[in-house]
C-alpha atoms as a PDB file:
ATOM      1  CA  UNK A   1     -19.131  -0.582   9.206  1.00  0.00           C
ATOM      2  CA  UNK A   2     -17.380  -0.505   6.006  1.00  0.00           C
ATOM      3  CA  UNK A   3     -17.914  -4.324   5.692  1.00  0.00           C
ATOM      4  CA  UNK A   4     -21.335  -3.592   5.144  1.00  0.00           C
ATOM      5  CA  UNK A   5     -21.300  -1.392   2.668  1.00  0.00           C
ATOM      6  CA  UNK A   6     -22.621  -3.044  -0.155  1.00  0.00           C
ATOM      7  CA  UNK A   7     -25.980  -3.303   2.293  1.00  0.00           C
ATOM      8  CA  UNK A   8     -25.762   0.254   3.972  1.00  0.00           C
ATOM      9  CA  UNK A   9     -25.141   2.390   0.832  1.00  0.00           C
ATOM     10  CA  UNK A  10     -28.211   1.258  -1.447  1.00  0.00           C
ATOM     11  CA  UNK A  11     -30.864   1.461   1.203  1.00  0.00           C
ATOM     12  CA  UNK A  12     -29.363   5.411   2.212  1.00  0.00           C
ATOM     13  CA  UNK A  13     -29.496   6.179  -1.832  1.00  0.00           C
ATOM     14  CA  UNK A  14     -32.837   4.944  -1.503  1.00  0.00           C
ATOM     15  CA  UNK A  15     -34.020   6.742   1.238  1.00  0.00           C
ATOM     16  CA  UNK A  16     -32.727  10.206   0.063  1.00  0.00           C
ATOM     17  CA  UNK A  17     -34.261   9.337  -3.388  1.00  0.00           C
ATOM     18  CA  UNK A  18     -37.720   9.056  -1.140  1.00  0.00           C
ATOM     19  CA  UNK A  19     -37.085  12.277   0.415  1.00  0.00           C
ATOM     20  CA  UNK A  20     -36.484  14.056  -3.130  1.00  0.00           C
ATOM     21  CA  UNK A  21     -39.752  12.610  -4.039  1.00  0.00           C
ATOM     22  CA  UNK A  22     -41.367  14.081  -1.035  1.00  0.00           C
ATOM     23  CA  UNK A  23     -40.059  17.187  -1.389  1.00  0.00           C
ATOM     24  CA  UNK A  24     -40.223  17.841  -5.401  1.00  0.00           C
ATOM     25  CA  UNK A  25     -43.961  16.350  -4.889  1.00  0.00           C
ATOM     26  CA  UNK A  26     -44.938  18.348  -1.807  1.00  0.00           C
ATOM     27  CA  UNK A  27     -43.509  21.794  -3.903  1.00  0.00           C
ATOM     28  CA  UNK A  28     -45.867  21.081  -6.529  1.00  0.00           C
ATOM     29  CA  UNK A  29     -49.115  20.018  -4.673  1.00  0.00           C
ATOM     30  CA  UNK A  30     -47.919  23.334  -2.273  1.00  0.00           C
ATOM     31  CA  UNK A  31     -49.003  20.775   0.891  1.00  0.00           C
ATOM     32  CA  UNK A  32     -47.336  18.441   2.218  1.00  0.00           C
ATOM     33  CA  UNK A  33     -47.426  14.489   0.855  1.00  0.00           C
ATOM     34  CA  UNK A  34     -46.403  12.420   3.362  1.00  0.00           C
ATOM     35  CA  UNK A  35     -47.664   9.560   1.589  1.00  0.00           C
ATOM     36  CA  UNK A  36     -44.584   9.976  -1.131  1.00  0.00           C
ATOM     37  CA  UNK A  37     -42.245   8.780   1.893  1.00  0.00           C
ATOM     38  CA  UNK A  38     -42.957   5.207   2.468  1.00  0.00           C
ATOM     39  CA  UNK A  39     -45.084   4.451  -0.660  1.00  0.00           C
ATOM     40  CA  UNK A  40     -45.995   5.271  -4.543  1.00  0.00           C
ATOM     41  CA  UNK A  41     -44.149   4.196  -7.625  1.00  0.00           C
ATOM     42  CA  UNK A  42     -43.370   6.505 -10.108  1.00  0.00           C
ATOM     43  CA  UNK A  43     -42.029  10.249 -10.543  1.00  0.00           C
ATOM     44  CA  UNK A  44     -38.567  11.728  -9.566  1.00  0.00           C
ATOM     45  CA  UNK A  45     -36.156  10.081  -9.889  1.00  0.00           C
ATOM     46  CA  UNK A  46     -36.589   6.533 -10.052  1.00  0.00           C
ATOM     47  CA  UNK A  47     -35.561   5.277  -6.601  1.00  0.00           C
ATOM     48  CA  UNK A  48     -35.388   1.434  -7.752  1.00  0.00           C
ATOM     49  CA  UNK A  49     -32.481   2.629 -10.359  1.00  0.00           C
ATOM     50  CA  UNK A  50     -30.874   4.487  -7.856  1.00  0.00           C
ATOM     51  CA  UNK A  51     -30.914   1.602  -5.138  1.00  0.00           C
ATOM     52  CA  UNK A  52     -29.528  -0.838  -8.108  1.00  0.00           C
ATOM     53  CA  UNK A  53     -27.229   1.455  -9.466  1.00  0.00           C
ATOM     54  CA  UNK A  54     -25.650   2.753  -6.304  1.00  0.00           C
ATOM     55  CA  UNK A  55     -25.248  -1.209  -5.904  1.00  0.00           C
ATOM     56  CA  UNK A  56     -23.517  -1.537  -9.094  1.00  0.00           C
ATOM     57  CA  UNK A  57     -21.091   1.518  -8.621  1.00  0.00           C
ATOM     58  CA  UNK A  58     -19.797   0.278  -5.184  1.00  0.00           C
ATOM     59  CA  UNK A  59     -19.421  -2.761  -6.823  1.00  0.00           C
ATOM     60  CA  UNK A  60     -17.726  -1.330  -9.850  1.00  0.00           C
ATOM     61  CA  UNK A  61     -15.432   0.715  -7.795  1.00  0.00           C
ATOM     62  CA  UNK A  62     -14.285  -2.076  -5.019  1.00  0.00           C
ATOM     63  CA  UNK A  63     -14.347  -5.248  -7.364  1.00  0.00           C
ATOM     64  CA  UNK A  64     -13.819  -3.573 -10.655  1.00  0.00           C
ATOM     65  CA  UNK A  65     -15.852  -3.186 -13.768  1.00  0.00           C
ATOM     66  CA  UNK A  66     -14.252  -6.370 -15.224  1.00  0.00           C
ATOM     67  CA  UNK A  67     -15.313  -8.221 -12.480  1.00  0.00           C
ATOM     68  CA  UNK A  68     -18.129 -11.018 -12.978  1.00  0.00           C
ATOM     69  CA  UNK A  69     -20.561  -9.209 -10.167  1.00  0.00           C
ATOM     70  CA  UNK A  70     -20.446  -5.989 -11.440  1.00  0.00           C
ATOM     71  CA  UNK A  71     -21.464  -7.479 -14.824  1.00  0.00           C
ATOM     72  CA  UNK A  72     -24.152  -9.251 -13.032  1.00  0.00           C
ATOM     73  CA  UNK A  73     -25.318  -6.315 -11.015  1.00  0.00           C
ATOM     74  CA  UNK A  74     -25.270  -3.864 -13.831  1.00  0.00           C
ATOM     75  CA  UNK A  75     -27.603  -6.561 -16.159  1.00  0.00           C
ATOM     76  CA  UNK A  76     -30.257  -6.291 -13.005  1.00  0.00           C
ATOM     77  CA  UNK A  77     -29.909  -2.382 -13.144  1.00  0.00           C
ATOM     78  CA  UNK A  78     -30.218  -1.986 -16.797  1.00  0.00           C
ATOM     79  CA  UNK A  79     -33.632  -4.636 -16.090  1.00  0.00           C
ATOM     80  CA  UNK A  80     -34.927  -2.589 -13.057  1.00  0.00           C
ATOM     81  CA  UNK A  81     -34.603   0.457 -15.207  1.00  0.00           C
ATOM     82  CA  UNK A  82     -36.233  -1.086 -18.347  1.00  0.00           C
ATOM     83  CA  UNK A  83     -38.988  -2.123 -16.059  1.00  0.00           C
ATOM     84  CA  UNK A  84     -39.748   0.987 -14.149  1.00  0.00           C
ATOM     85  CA  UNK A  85     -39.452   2.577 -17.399  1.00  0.00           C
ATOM     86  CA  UNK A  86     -41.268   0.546 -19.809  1.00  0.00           C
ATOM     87  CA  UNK A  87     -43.486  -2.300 -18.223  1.00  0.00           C
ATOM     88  CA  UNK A  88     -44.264  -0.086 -15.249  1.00  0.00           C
ATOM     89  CA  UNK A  89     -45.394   2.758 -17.598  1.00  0.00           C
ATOM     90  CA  UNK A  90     -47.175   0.955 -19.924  1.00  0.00           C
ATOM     91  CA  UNK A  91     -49.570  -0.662 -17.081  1.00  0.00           C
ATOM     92  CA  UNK A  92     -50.155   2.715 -15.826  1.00  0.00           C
ATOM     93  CA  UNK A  93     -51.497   3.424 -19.517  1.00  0.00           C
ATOM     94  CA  UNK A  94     -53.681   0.564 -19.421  1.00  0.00           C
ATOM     95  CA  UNK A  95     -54.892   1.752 -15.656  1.00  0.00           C
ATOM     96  CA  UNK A  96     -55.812   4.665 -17.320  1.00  0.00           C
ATOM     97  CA  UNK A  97     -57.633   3.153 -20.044  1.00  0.00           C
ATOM     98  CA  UNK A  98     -59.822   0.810 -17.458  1.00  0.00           C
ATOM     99  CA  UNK A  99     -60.180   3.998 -15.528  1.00  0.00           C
ATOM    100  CA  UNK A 100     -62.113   5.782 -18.558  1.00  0.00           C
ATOM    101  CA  UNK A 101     -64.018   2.833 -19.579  1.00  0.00           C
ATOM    102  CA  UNK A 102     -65.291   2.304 -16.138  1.00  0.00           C
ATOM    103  CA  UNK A 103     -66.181   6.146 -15.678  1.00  0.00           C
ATOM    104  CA  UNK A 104     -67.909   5.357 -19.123  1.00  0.00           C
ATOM    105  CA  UNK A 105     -69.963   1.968 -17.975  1.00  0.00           C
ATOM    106  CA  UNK A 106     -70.552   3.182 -14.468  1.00  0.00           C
ATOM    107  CA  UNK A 107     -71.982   6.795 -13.876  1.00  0.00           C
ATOM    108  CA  UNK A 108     -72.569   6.142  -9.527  1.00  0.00           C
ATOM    109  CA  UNK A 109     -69.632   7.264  -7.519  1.00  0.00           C
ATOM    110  CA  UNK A 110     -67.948   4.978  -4.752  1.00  0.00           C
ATOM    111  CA  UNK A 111     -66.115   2.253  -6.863  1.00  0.00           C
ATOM    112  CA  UNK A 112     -61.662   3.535  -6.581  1.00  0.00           C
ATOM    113  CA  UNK A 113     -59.883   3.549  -9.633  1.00  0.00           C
ATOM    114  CA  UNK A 114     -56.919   1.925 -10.428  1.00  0.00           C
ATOM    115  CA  UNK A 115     -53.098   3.776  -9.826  1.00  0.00           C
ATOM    116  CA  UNK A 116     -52.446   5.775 -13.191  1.00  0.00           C
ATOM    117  CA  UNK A 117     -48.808   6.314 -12.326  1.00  0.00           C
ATOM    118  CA  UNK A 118     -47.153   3.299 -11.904  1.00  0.00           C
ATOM    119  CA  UNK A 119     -43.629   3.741 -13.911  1.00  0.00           C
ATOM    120  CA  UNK A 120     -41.239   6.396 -14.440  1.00  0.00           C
ATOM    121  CA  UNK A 121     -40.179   8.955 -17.658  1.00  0.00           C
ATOM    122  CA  UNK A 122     -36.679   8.319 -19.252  1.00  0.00           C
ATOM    123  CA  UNK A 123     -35.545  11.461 -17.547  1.00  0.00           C
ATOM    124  CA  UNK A 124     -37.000  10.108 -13.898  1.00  0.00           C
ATOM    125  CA  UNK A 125     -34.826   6.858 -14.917  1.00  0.00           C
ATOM    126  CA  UNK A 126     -32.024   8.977 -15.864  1.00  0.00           C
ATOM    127  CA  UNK A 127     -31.626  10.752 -12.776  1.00  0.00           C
ATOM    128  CA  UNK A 128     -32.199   7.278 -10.620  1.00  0.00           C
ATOM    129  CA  UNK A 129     -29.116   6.381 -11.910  1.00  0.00           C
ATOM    130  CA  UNK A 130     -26.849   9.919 -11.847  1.00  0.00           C
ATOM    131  CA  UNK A 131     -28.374   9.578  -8.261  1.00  0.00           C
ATOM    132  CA  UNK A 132     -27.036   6.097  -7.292  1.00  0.00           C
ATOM    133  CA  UNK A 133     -23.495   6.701  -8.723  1.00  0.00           C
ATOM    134  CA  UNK A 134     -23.138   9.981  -7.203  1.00  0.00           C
ATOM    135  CA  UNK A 135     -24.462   8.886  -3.788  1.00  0.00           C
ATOM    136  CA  UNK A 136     -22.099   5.522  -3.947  1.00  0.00           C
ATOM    137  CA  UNK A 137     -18.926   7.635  -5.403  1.00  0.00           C
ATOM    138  CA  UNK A 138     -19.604   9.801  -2.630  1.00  0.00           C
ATOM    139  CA  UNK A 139     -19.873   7.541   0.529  1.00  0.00           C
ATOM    140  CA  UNK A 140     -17.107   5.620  -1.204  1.00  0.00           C
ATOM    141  CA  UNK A 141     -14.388   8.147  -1.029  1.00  0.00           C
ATOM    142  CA  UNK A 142     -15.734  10.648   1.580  1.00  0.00           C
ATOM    143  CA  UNK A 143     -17.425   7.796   3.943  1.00  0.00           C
ATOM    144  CA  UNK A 144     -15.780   4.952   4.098  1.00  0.00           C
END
């Protein structure tokens, strides 16, 4: 098992980062959101930086941080995070802005808006990545 590690340890950080969702989300809506399990982008924390980032750890830790693919993993974590963080949120802004203009132009019901939450907060980033070190530091040296 410990061969595939590298595989194994990413998609658990990622599930438990869906379950957090579900359960912060379904908290605050008082129901349950079963939806937040399988789908949805945004809110906390960021499970794409926590899936790259657990990556990079395991990678760090096993290889080293001097080691060319932990330099190339952490570059594609620092870009998932600037993307769920920056290019994410800013297309959720524009959503928005169609959103309004349509409820504007259009005064009949029936027609679905667009997502409005499509990227994270920096703090929602943040704890992606706490997340995927402390999930790889801990199947590292209590797991495997």
């Amino acid at each position: 098992m410990e061969k595939y590690k590298y595989i194994i340890v990413p998609i658990v950080t990622l599930i438990m980062c869906q379950l957090i969702k579900f359960i912060i989300e379904s908290l605050t809506a008082k129901k349950l959101v079963w939806g937040r399990l399988f789908n949805g982008s945004g809110g906390m924390p960021s499970s794409h930086t926590s899936f790259s980032m657990s990556l990079t750890t395991m990678i760090g830790i096993n290889l080293g941080i001097d080691s060319p693919m932990f330099a190339v993993s952490m570059i594609f974590s620092l870009i998932t995070a600037y993307d769920a963080m920056g290019l994410r949120f800013e297309t959720g802004k524009q959503a928005a802005a169609i959103n309004k203009l349509l409820d504007e132009v259009f005064e009949e019901e029936g027609f679905k808006h667009l997502k409005e939450q499509l990227g994270h907060k920096p703090m929602e980033v943040l704890m992606g990545f706490v997340l995927g070190i402390v999930c790889a530091l801990f199947f590292q040296y209590v797991i495997f």
